[in-house]
C-alpha atoms as a PDB file:
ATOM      1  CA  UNK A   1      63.195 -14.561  37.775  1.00  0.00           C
ATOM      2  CA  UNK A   2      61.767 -14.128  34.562  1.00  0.00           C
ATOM      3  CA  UNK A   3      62.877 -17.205  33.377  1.00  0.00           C
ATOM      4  CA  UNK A   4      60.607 -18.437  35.907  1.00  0.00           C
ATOM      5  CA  UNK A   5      57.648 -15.983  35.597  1.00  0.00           C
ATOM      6  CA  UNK A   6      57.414 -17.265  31.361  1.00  0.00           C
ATOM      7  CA  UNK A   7      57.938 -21.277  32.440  1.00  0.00           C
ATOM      8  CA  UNK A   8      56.074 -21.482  35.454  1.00  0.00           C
ATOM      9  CA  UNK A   9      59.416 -23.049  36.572  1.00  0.00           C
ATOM     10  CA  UNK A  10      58.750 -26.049  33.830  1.00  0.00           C
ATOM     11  CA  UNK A  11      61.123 -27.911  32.211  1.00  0.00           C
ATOM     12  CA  UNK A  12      59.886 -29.422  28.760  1.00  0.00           C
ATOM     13  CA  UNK A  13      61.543 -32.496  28.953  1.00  0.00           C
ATOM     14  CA  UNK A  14      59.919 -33.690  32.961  1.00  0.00           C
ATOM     15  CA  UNK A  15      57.362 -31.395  34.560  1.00  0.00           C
ATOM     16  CA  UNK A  16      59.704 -29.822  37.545  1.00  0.00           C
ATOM     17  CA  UNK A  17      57.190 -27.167  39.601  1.00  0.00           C
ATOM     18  CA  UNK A  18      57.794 -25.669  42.528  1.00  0.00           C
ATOM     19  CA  UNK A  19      55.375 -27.471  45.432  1.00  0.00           C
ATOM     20  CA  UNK A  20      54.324 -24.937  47.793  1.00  0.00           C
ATOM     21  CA  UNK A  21      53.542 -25.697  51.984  1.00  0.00           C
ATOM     22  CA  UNK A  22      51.087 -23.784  53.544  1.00  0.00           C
ATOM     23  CA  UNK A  23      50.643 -23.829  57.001  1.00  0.00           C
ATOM     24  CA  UNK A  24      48.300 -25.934  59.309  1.00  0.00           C
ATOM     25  CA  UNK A  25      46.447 -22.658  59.736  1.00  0.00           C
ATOM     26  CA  UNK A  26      46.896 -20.951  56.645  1.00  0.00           C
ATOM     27  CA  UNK A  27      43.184 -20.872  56.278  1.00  0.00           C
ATOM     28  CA  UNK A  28      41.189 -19.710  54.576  1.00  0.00           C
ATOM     29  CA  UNK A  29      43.263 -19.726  51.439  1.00  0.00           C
ATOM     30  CA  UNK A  30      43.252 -20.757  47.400  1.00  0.00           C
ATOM     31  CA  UNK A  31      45.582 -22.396  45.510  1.00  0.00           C
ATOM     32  CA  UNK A  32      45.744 -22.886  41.723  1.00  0.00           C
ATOM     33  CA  UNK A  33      47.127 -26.354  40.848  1.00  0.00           C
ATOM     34  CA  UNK A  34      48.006 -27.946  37.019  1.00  0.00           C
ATOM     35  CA  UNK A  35      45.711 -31.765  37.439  1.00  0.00           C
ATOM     36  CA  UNK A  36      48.177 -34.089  36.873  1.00  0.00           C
ATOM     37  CA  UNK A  37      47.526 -37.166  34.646  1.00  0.00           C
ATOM     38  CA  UNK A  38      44.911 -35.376  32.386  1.00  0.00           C
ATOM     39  CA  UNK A  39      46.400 -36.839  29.061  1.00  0.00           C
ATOM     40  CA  UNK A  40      46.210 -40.247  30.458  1.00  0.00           C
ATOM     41  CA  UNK A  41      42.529 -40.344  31.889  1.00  0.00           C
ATOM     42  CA  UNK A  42      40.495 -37.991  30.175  1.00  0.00           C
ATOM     43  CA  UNK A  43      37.542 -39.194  29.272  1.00  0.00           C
ATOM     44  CA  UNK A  44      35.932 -36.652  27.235  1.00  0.00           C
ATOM     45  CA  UNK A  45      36.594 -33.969  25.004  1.00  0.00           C
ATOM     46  CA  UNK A  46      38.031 -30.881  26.691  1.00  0.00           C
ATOM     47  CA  UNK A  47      35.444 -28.869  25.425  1.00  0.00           C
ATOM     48  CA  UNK A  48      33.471 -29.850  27.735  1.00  0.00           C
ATOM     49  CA  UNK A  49      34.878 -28.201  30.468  1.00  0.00           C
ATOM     50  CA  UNK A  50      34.144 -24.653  31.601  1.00  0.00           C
ATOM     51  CA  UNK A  51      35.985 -22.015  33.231  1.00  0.00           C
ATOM     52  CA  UNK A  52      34.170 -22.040  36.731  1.00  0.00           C
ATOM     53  CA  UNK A  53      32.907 -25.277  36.407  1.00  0.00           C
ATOM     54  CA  UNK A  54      32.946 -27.199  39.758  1.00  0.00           C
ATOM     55  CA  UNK A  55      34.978 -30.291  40.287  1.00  0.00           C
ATOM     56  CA  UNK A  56      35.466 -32.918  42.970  1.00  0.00           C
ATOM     57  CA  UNK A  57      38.798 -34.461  44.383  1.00  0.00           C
ATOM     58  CA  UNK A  58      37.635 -37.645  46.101  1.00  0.00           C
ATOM     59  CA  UNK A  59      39.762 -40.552  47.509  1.00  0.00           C
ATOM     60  CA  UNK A  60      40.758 -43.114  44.641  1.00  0.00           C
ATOM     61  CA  UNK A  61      41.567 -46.405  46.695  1.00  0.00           C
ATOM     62  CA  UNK A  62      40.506 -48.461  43.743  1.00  0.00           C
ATOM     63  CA  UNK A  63      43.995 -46.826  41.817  1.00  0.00           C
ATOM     64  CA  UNK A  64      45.861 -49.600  40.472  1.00  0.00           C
ATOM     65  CA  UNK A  65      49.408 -47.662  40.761  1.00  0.00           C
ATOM     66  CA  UNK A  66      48.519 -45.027  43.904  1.00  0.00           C
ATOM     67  CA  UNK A  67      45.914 -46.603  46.522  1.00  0.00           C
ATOM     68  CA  UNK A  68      46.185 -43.154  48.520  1.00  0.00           C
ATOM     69  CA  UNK A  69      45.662 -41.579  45.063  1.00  0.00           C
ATOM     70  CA  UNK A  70      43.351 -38.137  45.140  1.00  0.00           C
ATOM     71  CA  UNK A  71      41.194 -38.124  41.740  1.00  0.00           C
ATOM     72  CA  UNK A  72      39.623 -35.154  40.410  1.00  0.00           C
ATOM     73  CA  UNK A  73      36.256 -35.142  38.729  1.00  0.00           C
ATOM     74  CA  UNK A  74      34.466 -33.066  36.247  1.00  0.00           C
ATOM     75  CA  UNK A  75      30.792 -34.265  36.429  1.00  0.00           C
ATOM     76  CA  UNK A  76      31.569 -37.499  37.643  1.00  0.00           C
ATOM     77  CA  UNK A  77      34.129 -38.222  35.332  1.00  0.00           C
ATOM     78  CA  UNK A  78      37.713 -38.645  36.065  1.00  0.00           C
ATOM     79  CA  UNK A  79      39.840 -35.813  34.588  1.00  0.00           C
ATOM     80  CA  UNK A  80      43.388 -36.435  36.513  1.00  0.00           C
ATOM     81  CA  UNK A  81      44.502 -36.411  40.022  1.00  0.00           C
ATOM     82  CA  UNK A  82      45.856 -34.278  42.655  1.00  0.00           C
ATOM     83  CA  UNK A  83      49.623 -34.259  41.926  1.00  0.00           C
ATOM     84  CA  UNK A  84      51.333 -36.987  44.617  1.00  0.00           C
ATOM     85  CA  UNK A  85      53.475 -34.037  46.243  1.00  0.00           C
ATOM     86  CA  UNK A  86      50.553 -32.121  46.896  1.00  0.00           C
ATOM     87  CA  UNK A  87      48.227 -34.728  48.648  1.00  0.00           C
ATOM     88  CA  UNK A  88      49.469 -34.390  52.264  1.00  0.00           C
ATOM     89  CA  UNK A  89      48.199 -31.008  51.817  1.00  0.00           C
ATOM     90  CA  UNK A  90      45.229 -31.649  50.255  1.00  0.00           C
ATOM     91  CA  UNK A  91      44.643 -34.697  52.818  1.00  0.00           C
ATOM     92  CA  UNK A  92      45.129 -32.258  55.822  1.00  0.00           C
ATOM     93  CA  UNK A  93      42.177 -29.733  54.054  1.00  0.00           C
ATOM     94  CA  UNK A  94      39.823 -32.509  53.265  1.00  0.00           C
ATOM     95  CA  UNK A  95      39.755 -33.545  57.187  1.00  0.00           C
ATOM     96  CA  UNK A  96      40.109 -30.436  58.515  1.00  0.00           C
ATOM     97  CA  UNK A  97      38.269 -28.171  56.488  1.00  0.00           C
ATOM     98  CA  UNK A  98      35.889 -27.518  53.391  1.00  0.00           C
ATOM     99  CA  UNK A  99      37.482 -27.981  49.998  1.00  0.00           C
ATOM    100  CA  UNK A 100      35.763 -27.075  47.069  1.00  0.00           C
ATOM    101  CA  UNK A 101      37.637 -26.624  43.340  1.00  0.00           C
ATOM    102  CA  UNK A 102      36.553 -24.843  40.052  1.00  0.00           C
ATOM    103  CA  UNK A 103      37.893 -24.934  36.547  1.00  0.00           C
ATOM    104  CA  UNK A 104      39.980 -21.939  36.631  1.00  0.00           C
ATOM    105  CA  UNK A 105      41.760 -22.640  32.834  1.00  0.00           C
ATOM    106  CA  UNK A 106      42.608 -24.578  30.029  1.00  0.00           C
ATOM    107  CA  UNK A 107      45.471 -25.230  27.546  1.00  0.00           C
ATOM    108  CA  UNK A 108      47.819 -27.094  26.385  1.00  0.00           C
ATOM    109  CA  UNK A 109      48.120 -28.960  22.747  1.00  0.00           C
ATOM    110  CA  UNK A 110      45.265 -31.837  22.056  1.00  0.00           C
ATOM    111  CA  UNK A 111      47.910 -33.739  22.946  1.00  0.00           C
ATOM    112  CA  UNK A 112      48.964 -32.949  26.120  1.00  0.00           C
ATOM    113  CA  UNK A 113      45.620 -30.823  27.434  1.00  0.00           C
ATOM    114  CA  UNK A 114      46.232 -28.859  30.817  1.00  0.00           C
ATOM    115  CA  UNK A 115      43.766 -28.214  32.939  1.00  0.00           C
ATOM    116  CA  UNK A 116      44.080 -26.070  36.166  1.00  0.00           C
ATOM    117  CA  UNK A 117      41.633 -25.706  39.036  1.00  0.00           C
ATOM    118  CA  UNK A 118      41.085 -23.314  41.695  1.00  0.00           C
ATOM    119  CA  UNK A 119      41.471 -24.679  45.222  1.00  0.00           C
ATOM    120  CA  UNK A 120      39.408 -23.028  47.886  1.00  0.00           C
ATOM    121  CA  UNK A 121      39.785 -24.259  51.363  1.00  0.00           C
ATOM    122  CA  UNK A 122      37.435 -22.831  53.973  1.00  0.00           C
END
């Protein structure tokens, strides 16, 4: 268990997490998620991103790989997407109830930045 508790159930060499499944009524609830794809779409310094900053996550049917593909956005501009296990969930909250997201942290090396956001779903 500790193993767990210090990796966040990571493996360095591909990104295993554990995918959690709330309930249709499990609201109201948060959820802190890792945004996946950061390294690859980032279009701006980290920087300038703030701890309690609000984000979006908006349908991406433009996506070239993912046309069901959930972005994430940091003033407009794209900082990763909703992890593809996760966006069933996140589907069923965005029709059925108010989502909003904050910047809840940042780390990870310049290169490989990690971002995490706060999930709130009324």
């Amino acid at each position: 268990m500790a193993l767990l508790g210090y990796t966040g159930a990571r493996l360095p060499s591909d990104g295993f997490a554990l995918v959690p499944e709330f309930p249709e009524d499990a609201r109201p609830c948060e959820y802190v998620m890792e945004v996946a794809g950061t390294r690859h779409v980032l279009q701006g310094p980290l920087s300038d991103l703030r701890v309690g900053d609000p984000v979006s996550i908006q349908l991406d049917p433009g996506n070239p790989i993912e046309s069901d593909a959930l972005v994430v956005l940091h003033e407009g501009q794209r900082i990763g997407f909703v992890n593809r296990a996760l966006k069933g969930m996140f589907y069923r909250w965005m029709k059925n109830g108010q989502v909003t997201a904050t910047v809840e942290r940042q780390n990870g090396k310049p290169q490989r930045p990690l971002i995490f956001v706060r999930i709130s779903v009324a």
